[in-house]
C-alpha atoms as a PDB file:
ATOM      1  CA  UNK A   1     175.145  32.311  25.947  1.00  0.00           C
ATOM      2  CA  UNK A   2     172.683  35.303  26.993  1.00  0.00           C
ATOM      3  CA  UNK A   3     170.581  32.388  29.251  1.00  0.00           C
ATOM      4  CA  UNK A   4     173.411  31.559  31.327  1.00  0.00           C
ATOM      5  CA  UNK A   5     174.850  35.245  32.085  1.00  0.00           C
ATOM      6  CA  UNK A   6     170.963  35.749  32.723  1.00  0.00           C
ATOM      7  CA  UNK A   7     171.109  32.062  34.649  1.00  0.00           C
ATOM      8  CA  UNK A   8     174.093  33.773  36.260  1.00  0.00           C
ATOM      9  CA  UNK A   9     172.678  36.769  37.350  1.00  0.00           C
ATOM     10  CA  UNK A  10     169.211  35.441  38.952  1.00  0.00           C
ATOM     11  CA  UNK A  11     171.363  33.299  40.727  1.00  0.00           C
ATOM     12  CA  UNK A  12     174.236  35.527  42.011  1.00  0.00           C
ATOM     13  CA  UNK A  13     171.671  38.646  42.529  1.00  0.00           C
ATOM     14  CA  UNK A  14     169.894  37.335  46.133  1.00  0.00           C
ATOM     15  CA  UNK A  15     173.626  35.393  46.823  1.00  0.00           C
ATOM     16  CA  UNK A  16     175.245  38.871  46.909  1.00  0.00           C
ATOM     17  CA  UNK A  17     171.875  40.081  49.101  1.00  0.00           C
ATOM     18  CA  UNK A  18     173.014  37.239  51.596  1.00  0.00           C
ATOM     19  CA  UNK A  19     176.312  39.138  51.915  1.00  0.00           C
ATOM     20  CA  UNK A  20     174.684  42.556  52.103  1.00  0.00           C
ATOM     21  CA  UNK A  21     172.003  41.382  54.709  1.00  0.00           C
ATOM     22  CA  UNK A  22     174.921  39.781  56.952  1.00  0.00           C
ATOM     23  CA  UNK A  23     176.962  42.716  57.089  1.00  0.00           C
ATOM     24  CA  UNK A  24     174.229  45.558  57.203  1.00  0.00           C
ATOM     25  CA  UNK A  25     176.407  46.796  60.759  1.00  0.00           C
ATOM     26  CA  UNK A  26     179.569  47.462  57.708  1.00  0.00           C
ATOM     27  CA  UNK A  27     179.266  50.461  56.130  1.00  0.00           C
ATOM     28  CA  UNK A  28     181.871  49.947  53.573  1.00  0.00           C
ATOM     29  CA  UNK A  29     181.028  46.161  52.667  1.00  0.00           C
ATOM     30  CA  UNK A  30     177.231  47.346  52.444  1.00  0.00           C
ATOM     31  CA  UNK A  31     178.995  49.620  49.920  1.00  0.00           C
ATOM     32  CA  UNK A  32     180.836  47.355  47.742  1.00  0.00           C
ATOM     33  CA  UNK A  33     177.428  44.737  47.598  1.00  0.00           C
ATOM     34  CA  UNK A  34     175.520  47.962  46.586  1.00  0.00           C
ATOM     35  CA  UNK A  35     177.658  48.715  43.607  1.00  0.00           C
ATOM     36  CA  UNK A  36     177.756  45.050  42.601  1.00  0.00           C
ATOM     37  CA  UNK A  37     174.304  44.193  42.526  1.00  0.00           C
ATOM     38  CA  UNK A  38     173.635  47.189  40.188  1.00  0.00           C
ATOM     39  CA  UNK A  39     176.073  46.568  38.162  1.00  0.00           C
ATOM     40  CA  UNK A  40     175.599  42.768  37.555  1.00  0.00           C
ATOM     41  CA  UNK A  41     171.388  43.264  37.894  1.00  0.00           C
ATOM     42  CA  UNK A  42     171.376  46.425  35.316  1.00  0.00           C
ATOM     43  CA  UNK A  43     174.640  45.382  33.590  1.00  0.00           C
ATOM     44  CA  UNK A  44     174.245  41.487  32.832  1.00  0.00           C
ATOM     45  CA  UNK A  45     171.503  40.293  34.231  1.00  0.00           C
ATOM     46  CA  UNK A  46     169.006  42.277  32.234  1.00  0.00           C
ATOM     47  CA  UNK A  47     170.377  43.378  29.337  1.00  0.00           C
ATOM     48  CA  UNK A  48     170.842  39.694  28.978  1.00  0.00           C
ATOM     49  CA  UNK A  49     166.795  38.458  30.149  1.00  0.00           C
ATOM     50  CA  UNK A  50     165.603  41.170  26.848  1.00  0.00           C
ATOM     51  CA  UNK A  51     168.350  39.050  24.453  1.00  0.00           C
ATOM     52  CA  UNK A  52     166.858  36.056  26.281  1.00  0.00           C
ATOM     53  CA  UNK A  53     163.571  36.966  25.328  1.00  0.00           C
ATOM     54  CA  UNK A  54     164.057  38.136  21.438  1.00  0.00           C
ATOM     55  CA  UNK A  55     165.610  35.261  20.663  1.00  0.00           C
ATOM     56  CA  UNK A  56     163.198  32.775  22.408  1.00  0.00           C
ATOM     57  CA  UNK A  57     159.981  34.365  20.899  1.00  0.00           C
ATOM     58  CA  UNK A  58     161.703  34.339  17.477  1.00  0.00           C
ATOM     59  CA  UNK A  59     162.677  30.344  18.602  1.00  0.00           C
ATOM     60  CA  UNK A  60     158.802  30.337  19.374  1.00  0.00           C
ATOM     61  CA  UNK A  61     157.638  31.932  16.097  1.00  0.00           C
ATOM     62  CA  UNK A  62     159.824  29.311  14.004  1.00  0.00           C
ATOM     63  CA  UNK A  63     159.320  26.125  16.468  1.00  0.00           C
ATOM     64  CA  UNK A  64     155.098  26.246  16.054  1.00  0.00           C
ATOM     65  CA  UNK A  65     153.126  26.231  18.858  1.00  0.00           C
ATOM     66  CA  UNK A  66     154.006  22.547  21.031  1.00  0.00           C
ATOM     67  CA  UNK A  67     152.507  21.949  24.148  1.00  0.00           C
ATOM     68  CA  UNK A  68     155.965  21.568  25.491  1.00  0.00           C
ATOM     69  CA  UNK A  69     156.864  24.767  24.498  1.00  0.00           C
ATOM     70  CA  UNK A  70     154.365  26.717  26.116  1.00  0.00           C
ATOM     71  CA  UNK A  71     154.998  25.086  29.427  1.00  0.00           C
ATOM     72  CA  UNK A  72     158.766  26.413  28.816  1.00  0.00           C
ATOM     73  CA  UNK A  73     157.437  29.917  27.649  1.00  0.00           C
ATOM     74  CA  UNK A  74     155.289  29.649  31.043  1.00  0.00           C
ATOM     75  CA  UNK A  75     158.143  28.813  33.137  1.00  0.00           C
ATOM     76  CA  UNK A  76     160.485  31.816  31.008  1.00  0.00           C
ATOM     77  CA  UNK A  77     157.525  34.199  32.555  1.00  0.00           C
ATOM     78  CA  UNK A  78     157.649  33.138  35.815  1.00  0.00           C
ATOM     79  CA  UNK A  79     161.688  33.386  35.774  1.00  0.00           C
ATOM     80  CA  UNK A  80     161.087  37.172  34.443  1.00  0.00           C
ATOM     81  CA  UNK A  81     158.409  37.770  37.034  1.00  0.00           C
ATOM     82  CA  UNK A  82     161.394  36.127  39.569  1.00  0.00           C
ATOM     83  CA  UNK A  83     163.680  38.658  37.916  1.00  0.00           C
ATOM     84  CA  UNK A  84     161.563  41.827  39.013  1.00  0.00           C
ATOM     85  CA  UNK A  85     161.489  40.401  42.168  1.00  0.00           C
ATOM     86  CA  UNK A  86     164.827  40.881  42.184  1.00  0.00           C
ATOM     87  CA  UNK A  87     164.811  44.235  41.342  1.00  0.00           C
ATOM     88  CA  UNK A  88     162.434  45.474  44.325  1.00  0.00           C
ATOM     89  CA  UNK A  89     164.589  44.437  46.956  1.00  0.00           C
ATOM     90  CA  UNK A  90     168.034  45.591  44.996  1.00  0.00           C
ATOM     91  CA  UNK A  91     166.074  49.361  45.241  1.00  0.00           C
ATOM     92  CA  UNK A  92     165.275  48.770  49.201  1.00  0.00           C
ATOM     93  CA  UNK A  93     169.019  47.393  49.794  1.00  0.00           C
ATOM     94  CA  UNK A  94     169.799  50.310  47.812  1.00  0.00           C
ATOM     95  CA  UNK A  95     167.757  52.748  49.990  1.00  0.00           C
ATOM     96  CA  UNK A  96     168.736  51.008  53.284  1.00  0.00           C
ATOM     97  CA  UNK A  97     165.271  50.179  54.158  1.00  0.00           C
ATOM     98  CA  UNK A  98     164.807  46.665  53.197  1.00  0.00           C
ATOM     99  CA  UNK A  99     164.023  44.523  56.389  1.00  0.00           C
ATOM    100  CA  UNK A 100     164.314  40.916  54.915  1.00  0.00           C
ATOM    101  CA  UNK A 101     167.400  38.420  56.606  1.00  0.00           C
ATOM    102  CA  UNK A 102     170.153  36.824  54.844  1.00  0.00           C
ATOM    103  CA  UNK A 103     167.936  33.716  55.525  1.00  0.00           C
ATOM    104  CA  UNK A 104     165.110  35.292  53.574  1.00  0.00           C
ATOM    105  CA  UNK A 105     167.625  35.804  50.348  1.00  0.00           C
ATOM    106  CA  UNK A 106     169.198  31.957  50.870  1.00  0.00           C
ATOM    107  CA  UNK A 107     165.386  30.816  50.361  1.00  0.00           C
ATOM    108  CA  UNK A 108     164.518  32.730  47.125  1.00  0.00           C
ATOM    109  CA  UNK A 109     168.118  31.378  45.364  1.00  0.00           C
ATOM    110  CA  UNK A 110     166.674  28.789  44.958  1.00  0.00           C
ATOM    111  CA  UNK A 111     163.693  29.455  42.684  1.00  0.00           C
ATOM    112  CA  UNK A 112     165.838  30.207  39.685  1.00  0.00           C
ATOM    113  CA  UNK A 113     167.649  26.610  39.939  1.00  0.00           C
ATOM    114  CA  UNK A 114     164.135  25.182  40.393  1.00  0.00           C
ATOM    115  CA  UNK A 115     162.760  26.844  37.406  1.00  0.00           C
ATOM    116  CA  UNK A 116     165.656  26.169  35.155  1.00  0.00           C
ATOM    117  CA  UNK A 117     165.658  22.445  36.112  1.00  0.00           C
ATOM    118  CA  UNK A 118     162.149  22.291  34.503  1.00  0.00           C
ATOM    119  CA  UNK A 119     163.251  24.054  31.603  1.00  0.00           C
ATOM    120  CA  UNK A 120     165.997  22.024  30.624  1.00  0.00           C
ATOM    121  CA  UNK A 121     163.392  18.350  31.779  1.00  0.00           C
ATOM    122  CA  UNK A 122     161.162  20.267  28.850  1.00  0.00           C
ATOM    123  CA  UNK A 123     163.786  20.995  26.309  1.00  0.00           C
ATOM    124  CA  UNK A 124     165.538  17.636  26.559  1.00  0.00           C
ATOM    125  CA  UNK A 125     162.281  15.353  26.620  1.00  0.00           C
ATOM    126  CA  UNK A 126     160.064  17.616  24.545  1.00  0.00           C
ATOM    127  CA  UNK A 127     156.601  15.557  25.842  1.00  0.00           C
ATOM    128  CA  UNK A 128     153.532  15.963  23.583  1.00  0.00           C
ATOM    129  CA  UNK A 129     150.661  16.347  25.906  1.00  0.00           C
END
């Protein structure tokens, strides 16, 4: 449950910076997409990555130590490193002084999907290499 409102949020998160980016010249749209990225980055998002995280080290601690596993525990970091990434440009949308496009934003949604798709190819086939 805590992956997909974290699944949710990474994916959402840059979609709502699309909106922002588009409609910079709106003062009270720029607003509204300020109050909900925090709220769904700090509120759901997060919150949701540390549950994420607990569980799936305790998951790793009972599992053992497959080869398959840490290829999913290396693609987990990467999402969390994605997830910061977030986080930088939510403070410069924030502050008004961000200067990437809406075009930028459509690009890095799709990392998340990416990343999960090779999560779920490990979890499902479990390989031993």
């Amino acid at each position: 449950m805590f992956m997909v409102a974290w699944m949710a949020g990474l994916l959402y998160t840059p979609r709502l910076f699309v909106y922002h980016a588009e409609n910079i010249d709106k003062p009270e749209l720029v607003e509204t997409f300020k109050t909900m990225e925090y709220r769904l980055y700090y509120y759901i998002a997060s919150p949701s990555a540390l549950i994420v995280w607990i569980t799936g080290l305790y998951m790793f601690h009972a599992l053992g130590f497959y080869n398959w596993l840490n290829i999913k525990i290396a693609f987990v970091i990467i999402m969390t490193i994605y997830h910061f990434y977030l986080n930088k440009y939510l403070l410069e949308l924030r502050n008004d002084i961000c200067k990437k496009s809406a075009k930028f934003f459509r690009l890095i949604n799709e990392i998340p999907f990416l990343l999960l798709f090779f999560i779920i190819i490990l979890v499902i086939i479990k390989p031993d290499f």
